[in-house]
PDB file of N, CA and C in Angstrom:
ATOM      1  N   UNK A   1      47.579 -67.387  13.170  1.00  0.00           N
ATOM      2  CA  UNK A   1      47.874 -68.750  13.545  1.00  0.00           C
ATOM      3  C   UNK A   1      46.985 -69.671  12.740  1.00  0.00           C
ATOM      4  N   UNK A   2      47.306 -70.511  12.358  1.00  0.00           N
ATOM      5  CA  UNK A   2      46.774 -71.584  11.518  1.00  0.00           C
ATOM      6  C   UNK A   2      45.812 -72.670  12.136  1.00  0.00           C
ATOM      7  N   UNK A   3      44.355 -72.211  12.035  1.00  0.00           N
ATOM      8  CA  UNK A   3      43.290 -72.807  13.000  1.00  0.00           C
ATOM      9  C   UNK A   3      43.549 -74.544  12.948  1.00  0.00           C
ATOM     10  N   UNK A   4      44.279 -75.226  11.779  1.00  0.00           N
ATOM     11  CA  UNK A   4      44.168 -76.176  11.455  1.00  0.00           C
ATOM     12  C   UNK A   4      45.907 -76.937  12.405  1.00  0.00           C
ATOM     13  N   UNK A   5      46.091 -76.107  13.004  1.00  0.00           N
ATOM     14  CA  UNK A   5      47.662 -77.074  13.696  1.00  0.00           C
ATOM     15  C   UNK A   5      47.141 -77.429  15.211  1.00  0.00           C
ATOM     16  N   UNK A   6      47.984 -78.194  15.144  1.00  0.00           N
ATOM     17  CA  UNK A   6      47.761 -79.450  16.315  1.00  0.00           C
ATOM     18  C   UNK A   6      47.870 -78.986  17.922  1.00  0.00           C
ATOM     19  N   UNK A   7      48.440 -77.575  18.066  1.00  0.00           N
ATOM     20  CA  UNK A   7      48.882 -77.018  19.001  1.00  0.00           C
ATOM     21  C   UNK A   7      47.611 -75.605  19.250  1.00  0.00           C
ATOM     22  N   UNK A   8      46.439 -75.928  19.748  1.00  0.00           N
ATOM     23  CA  UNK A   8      45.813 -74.590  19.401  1.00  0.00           C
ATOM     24  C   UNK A   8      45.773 -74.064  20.537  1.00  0.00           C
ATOM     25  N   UNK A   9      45.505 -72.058  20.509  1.00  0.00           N
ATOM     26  CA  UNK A   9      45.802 -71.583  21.898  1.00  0.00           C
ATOM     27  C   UNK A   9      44.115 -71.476  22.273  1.00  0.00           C
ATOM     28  N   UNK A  10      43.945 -71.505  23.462  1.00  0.00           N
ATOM     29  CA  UNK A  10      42.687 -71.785  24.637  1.00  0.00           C
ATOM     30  C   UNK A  10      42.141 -70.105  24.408  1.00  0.00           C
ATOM     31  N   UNK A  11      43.064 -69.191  24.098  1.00  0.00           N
ATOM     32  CA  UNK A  11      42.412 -67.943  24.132  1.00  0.00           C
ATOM     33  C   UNK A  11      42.179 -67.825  22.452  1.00  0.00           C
ATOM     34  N   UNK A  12      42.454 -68.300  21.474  1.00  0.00           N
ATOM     35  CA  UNK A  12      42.151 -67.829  20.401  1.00  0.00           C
ATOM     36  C   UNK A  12      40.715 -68.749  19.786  1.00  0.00           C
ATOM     37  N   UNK A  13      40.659 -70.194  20.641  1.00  0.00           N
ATOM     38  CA  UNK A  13      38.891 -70.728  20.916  1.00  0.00           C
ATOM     39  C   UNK A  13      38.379 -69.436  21.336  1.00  0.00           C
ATOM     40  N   UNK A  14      38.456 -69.517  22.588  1.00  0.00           N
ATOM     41  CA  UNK A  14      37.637 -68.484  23.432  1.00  0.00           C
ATOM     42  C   UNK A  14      37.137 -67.403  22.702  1.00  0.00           C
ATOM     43  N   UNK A  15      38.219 -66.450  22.164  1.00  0.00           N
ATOM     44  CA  UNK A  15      37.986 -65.137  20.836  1.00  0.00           C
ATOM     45  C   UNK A  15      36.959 -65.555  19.707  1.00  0.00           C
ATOM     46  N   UNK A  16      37.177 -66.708  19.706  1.00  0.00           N
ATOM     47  CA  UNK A  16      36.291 -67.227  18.304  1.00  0.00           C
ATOM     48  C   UNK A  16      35.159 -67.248  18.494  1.00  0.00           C
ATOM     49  N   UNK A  17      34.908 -67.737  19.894  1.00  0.00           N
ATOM     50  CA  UNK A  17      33.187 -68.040  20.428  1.00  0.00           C
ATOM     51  C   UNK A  17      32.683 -66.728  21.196  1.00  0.00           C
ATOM     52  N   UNK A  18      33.500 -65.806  21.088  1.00  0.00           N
ATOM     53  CA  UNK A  18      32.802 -64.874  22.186  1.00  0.00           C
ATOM     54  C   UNK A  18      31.920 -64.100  21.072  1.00  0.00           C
ATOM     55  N   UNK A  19      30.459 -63.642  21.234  1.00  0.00           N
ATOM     56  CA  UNK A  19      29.545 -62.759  20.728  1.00  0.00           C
ATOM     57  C   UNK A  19      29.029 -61.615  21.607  1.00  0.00           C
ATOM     58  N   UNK A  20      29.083 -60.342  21.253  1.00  0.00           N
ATOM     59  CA  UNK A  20      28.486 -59.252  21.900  1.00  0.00           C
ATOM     60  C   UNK A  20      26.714 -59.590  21.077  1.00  0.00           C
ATOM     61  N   UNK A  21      25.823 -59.091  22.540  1.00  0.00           N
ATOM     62  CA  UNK A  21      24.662 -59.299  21.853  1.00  0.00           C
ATOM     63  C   UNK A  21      24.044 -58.154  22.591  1.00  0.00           C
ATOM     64  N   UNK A  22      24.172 -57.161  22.044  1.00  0.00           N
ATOM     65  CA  UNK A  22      24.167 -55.419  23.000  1.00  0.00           C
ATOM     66  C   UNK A  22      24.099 -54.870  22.024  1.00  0.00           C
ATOM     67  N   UNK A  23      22.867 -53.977  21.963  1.00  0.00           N
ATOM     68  CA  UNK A  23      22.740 -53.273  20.852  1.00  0.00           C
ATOM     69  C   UNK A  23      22.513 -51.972  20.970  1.00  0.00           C
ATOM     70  N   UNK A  24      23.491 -50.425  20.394  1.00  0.00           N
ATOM     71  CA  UNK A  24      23.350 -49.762  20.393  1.00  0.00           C
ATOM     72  C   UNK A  24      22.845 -48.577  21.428  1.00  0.00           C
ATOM     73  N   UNK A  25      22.480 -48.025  21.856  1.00  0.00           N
ATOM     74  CA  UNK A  25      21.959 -46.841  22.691  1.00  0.00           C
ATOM     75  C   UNK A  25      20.955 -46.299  21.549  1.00  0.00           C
ATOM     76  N   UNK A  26      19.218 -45.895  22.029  1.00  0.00           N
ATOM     77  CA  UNK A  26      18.883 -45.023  20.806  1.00  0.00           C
ATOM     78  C   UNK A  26      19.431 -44.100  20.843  1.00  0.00           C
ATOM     79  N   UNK A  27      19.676 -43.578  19.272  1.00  0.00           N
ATOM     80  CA  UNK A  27      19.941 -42.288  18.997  1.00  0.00           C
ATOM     81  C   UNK A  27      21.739 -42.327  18.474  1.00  0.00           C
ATOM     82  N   UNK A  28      22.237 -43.215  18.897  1.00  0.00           N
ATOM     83  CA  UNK A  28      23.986 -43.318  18.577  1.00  0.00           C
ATOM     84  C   UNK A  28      24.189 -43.089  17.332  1.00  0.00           C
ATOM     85  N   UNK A  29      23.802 -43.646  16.545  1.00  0.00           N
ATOM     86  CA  UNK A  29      24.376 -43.199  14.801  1.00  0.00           C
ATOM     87  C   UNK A  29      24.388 -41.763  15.007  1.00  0.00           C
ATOM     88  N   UNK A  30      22.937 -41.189  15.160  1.00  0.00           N
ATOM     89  CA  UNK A  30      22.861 -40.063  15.106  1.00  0.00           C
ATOM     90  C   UNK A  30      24.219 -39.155  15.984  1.00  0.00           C
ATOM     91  N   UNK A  31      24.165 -39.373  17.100  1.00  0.00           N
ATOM     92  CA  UNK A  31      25.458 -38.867  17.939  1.00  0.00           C
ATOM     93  C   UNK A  31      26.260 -38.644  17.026  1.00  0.00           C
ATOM     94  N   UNK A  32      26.948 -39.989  16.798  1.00  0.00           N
ATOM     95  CA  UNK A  32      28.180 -40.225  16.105  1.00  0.00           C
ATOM     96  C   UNK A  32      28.370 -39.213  15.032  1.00  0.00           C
ATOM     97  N   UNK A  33      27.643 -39.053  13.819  1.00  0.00           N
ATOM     98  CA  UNK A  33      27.421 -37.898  13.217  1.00  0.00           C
ATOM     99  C   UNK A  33      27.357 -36.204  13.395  1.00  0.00           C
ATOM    100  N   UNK A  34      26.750 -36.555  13.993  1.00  0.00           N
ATOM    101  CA  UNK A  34      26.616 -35.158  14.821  1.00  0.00           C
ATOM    102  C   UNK A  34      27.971 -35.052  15.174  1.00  0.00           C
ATOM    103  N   UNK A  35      28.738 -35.864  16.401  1.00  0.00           N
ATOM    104  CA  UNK A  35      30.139 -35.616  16.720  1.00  0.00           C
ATOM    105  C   UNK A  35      31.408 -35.449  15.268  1.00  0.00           C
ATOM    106  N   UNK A  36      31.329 -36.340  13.964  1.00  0.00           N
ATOM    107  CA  UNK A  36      31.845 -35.999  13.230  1.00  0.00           C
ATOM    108  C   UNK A  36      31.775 -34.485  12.666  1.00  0.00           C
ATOM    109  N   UNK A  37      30.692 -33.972  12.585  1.00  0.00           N
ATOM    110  CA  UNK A  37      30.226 -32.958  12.167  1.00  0.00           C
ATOM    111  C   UNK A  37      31.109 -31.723  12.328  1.00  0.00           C
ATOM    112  N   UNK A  38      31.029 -31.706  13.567  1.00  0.00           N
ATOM    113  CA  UNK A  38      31.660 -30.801  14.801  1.00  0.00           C
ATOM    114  C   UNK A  38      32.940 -30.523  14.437  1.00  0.00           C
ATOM    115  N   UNK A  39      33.304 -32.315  14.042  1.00  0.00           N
ATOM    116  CA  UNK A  39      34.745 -31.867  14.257  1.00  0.00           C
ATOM    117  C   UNK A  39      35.647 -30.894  12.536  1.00  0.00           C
ATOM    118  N   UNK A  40      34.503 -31.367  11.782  1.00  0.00           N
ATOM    119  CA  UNK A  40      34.441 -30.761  10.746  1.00  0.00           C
ATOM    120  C   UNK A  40      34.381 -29.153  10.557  1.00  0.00           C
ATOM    121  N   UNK A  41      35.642 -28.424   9.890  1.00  0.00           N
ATOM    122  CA  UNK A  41      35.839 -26.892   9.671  1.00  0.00           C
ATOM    123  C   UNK A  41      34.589 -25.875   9.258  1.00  0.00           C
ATOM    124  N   UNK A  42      34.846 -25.305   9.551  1.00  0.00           N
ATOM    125  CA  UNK A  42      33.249 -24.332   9.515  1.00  0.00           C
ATOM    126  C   UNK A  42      33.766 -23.768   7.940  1.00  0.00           C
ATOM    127  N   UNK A  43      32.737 -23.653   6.771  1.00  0.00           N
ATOM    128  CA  UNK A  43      32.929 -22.918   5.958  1.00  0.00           C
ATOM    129  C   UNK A  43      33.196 -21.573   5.593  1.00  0.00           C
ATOM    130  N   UNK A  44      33.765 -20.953   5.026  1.00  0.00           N
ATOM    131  CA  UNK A  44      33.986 -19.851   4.795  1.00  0.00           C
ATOM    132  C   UNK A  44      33.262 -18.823   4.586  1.00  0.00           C
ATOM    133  N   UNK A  45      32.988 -17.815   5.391  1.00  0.00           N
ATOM    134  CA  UNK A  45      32.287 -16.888   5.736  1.00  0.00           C
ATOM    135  C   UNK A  45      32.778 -15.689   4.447  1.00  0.00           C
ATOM    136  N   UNK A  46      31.364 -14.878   3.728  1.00  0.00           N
ATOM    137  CA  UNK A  46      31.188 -13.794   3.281  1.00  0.00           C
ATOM    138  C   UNK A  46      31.601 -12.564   3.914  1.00  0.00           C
ATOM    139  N   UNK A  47      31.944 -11.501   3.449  1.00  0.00           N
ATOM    140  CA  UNK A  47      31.934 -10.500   4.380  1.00  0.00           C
ATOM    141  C   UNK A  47      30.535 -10.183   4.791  1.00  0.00           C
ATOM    142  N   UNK A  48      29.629 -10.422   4.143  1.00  0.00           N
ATOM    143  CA  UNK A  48      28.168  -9.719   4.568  1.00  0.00           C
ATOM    144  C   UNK A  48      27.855 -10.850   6.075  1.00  0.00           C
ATOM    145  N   UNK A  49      28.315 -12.324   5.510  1.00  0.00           N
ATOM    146  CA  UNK A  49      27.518 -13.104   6.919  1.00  0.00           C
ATOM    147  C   UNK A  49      28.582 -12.379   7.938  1.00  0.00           C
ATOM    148  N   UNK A  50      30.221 -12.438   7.929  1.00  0.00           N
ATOM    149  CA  UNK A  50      30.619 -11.709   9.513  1.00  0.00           C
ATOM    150  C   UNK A  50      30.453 -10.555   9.964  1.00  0.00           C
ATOM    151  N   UNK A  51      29.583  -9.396   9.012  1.00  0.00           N
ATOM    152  CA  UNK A  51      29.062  -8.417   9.558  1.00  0.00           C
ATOM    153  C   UNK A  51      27.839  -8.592  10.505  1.00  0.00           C
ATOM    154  N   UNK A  52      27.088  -9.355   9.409  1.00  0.00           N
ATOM    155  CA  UNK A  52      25.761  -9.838  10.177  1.00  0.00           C
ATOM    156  C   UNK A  52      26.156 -10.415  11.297  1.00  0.00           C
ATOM    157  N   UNK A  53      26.715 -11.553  11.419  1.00  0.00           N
ATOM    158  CA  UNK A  53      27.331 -12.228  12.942  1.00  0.00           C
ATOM    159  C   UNK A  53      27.490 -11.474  14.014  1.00  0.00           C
ATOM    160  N   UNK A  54      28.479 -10.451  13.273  1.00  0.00           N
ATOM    161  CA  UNK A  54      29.065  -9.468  14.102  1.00  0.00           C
ATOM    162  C   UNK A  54      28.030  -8.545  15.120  1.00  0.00           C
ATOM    163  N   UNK A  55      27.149  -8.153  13.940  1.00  0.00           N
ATOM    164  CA  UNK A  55      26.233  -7.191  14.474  1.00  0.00           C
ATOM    165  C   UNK A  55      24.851  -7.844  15.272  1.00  0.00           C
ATOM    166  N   UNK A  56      24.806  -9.429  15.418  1.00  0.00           N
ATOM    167  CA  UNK A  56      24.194 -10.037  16.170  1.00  0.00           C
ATOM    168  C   UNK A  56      24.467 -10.331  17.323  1.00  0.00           C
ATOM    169  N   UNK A  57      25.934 -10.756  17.203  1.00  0.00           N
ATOM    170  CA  UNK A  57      26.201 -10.709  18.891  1.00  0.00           C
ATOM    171  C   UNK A  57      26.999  -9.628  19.482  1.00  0.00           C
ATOM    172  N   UNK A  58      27.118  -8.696  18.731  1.00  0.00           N
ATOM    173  CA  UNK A  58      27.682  -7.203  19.588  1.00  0.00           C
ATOM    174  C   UNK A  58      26.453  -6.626  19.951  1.00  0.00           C
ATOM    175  N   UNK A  59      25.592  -6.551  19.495  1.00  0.00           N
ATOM    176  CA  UNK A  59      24.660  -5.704  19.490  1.00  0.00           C
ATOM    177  C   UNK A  59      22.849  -6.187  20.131  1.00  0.00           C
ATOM    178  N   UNK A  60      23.034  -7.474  21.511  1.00  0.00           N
ATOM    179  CA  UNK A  60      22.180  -7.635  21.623  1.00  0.00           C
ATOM    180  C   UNK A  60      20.966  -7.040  22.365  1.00  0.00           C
ATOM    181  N   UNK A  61      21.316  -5.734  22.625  1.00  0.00           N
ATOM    182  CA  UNK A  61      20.458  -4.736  23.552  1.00  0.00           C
ATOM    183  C   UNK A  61      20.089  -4.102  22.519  1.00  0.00           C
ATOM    184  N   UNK A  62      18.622  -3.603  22.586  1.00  0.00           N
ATOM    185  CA  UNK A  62      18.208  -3.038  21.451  1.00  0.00           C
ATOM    186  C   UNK A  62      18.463  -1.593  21.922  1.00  0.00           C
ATOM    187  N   UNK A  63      19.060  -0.767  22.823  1.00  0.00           N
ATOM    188  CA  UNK A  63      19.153   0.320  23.363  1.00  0.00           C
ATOM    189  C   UNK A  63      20.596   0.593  22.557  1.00  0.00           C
ATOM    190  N   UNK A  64      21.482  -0.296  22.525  1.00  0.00           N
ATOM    191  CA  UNK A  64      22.771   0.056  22.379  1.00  0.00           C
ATOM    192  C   UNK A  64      22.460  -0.509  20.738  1.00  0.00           C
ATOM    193  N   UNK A  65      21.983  -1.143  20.209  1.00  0.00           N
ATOM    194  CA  UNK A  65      21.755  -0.953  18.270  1.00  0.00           C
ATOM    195  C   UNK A  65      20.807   0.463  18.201  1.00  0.00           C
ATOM    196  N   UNK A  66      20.238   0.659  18.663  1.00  0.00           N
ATOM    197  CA  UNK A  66      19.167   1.591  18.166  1.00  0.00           C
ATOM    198  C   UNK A  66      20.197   2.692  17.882  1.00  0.00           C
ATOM    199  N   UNK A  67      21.158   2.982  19.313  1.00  0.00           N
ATOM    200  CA  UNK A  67      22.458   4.381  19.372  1.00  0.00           C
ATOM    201  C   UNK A  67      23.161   4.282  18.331  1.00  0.00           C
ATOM    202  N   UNK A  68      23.903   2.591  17.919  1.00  0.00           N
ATOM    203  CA  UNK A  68      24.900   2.490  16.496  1.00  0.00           C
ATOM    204  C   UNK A  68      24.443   2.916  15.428  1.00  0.00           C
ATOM    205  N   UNK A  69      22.767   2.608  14.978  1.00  0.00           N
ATOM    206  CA  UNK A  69      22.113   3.094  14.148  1.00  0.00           C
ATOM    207  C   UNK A  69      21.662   4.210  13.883  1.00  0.00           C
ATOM    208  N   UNK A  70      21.451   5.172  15.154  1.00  0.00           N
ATOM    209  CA  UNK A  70      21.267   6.436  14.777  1.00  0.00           C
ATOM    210  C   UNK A  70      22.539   7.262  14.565  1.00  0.00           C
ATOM    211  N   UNK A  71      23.687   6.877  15.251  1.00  0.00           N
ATOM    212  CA  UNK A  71      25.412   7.003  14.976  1.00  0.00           C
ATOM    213  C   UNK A  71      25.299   6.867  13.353  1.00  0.00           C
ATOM    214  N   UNK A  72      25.189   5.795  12.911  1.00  0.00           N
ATOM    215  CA  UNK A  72      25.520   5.829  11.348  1.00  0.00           C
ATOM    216  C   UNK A  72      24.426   6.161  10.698  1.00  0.00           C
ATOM    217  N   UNK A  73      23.502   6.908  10.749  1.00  0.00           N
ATOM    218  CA  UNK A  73      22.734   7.383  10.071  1.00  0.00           C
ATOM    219  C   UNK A  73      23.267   8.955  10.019  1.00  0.00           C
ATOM    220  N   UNK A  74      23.614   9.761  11.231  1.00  0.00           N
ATOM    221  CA  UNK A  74      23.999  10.698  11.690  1.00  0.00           C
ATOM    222  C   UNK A  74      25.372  11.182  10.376  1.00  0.00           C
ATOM    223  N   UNK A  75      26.235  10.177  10.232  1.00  0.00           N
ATOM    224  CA  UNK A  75      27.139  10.182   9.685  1.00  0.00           C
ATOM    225  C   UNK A  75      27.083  10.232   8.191  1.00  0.00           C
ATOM    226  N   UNK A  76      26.207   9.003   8.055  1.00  0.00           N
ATOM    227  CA  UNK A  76      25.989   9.022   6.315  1.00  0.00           C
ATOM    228  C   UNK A  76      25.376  10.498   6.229  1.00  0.00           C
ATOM    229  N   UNK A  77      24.250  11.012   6.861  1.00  0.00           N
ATOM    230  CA  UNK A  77      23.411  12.117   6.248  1.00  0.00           C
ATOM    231  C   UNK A  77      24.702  13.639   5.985  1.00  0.00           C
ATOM    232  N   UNK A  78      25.724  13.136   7.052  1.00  0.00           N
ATOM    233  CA  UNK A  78      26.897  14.372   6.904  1.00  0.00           C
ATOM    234  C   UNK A  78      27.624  13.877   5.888  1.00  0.00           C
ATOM    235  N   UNK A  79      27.873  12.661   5.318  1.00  0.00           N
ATOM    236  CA  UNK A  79      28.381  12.787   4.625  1.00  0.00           C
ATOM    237  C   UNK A  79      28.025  12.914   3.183  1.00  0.00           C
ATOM    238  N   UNK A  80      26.508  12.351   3.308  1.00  0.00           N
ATOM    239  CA  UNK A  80      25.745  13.015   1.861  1.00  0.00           C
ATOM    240  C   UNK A  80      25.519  14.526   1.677  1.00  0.00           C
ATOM    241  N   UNK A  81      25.474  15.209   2.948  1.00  0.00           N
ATOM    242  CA  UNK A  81      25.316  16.825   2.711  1.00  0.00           C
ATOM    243  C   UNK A  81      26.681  17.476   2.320  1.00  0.00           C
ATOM    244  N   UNK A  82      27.537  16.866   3.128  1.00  0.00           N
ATOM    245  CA  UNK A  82      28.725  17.880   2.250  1.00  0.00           C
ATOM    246  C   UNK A  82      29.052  17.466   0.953  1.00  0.00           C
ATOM    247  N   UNK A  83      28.706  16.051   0.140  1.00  0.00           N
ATOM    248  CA  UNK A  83      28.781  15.892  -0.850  1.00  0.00           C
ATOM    249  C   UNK A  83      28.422  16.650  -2.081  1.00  0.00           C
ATOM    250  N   UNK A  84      27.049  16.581  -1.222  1.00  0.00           N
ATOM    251  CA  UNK A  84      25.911  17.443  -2.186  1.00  0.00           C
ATOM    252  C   UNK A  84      26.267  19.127  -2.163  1.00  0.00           C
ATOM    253  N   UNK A  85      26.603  19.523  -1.064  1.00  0.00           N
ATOM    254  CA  UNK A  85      27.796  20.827  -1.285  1.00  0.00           C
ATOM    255  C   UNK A  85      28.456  21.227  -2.201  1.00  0.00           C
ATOM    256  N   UNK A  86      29.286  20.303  -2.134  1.00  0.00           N
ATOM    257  CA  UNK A  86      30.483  20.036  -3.193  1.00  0.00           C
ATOM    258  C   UNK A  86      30.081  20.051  -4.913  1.00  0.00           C
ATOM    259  N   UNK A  87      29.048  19.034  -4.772  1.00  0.00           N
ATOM    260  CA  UNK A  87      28.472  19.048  -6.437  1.00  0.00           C
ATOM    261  C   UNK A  87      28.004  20.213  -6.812  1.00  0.00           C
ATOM    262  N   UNK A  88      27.252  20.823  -5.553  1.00  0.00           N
ATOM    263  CA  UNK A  88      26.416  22.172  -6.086  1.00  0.00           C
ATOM    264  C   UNK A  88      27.699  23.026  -6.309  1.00  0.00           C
ATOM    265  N   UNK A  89      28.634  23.956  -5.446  1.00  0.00           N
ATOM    266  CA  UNK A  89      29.465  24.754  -5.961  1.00  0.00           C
ATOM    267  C   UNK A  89      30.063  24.480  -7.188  1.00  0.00           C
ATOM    268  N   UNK A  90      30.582  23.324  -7.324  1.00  0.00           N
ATOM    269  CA  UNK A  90      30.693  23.369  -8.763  1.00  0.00           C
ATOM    270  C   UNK A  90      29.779  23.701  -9.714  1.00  0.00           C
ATOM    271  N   UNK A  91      28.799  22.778  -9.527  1.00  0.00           N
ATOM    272  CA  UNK A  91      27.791  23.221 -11.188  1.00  0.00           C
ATOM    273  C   UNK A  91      27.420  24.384 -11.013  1.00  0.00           C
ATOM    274  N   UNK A  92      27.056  25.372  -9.939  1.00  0.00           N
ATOM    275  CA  UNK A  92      27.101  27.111  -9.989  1.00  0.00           C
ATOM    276  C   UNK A  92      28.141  27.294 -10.372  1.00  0.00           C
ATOM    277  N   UNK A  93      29.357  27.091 -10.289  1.00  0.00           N
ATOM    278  CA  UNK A  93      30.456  27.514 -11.014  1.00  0.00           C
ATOM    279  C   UNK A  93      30.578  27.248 -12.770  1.00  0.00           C
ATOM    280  N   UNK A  94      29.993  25.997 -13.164  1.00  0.00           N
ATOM    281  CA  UNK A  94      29.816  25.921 -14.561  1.00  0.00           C
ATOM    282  C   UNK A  94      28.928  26.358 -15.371  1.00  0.00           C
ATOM    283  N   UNK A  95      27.924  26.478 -14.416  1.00  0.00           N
ATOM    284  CA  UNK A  95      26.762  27.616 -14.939  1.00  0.00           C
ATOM    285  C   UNK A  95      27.259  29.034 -15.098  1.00  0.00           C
ATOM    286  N   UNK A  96      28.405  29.583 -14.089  1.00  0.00           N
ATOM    287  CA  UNK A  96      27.918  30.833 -14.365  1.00  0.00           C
ATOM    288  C   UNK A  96      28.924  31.070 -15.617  1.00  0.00           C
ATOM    289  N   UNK A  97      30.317  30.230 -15.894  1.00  0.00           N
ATOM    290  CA  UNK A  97      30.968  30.329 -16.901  1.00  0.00           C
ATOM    291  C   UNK A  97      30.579  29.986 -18.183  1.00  0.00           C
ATOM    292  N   UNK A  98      29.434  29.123 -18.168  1.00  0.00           N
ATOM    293  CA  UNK A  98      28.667  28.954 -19.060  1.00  0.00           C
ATOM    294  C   UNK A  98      27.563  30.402 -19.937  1.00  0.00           C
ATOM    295  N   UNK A  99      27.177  30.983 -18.573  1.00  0.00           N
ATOM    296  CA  UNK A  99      26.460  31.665 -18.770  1.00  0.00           C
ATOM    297  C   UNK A  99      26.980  33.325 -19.211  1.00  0.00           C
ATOM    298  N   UNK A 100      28.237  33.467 -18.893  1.00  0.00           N
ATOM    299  CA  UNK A 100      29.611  34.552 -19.272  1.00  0.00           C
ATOM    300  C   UNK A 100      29.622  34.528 -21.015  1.00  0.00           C
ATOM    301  N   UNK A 101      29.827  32.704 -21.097  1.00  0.00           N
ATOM    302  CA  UNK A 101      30.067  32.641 -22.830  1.00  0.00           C
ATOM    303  C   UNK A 101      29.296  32.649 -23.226  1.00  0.00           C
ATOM    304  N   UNK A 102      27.775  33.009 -23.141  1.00  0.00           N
ATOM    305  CA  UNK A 102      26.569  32.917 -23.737  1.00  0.00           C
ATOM    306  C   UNK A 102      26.910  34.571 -24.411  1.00  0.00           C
ATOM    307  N   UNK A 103      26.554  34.996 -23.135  1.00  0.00           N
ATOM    308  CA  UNK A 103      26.517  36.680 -23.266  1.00  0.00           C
ATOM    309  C   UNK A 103      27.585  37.347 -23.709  1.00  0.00           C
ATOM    310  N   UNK A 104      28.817  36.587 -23.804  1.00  0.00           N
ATOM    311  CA  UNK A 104      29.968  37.023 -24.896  1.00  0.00           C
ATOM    312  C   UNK A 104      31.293  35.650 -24.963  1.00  0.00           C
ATOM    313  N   UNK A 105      30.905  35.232 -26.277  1.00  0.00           N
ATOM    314  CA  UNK A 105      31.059  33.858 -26.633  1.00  0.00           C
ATOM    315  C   UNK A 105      33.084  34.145 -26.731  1.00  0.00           C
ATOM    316  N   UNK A 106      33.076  35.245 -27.158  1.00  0.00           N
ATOM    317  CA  UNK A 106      34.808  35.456 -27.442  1.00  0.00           C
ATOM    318  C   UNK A 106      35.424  35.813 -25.902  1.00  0.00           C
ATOM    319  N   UNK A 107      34.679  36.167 -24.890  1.00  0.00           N
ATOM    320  CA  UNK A 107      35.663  35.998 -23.653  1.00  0.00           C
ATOM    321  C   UNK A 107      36.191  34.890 -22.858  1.00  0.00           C
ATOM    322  N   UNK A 108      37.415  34.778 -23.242  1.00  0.00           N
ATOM    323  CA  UNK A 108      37.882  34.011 -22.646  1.00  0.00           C
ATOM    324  C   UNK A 108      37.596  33.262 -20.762  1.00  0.00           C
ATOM    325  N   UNK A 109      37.563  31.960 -20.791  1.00  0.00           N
ATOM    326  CA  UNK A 109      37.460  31.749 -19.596  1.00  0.00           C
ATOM    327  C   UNK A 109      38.261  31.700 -18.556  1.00  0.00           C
ATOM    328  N   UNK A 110      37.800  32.272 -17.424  1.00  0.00           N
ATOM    329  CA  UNK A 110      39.216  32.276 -16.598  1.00  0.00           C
ATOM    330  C   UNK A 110      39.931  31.041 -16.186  1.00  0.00           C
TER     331      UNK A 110
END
């Protein structure tokens, strides 16, 4: 509306003169931020941080980590021993064919 016409409305004075003189709450910016924050997407997680996560809040009894941990220790050590099994029969096996063609270089290997 055109402050300058002859017809002016009583509420758009009124709007003009009214002043808030109230300031803030301490700490509000801060809020406010904080509340943006929030509403803001969480970044994208590593596999190492949702293990870690994982294994922080599954695992807050140290009775029941201590069991997971001796569980996967239990496991790796079986699975490094039959490994190490495995490597050994073979290289006795290449040793001893090795050791066949030493002592007679023209027999064929089986």
């Amino acid at each position: 509306m055109n402050v300058n016409s002859p017809n002016k409305d009583p509420l758009e004075e009124l709007l003009q003169s009214w002043r808030v003189n109230i300031s803030p709450p301490p700490g509000f910016e801060r809020n406010v931020w904080q509340r943006i924050d929030r509403t803001r997407p969480a970044p994208a997680q590593s596999i190492g941080e949702i293990i870690r996560n994982w294994i922080t809040n599954a695992l807050p009894r140290p009775s029941l980590a201590a069991t997971y941990v001796a569980a996967l220790m239990v496991i790796g050590v079986g699975v490094g021993w039959s490994q190490a099994q495995q490597d050994s029969a073979r290289l006795k096996g290449e040793l001893g064919q090795r050791y066949v063609q030493v002592l007679d270089p023209y027999l064929s290997a089986p």
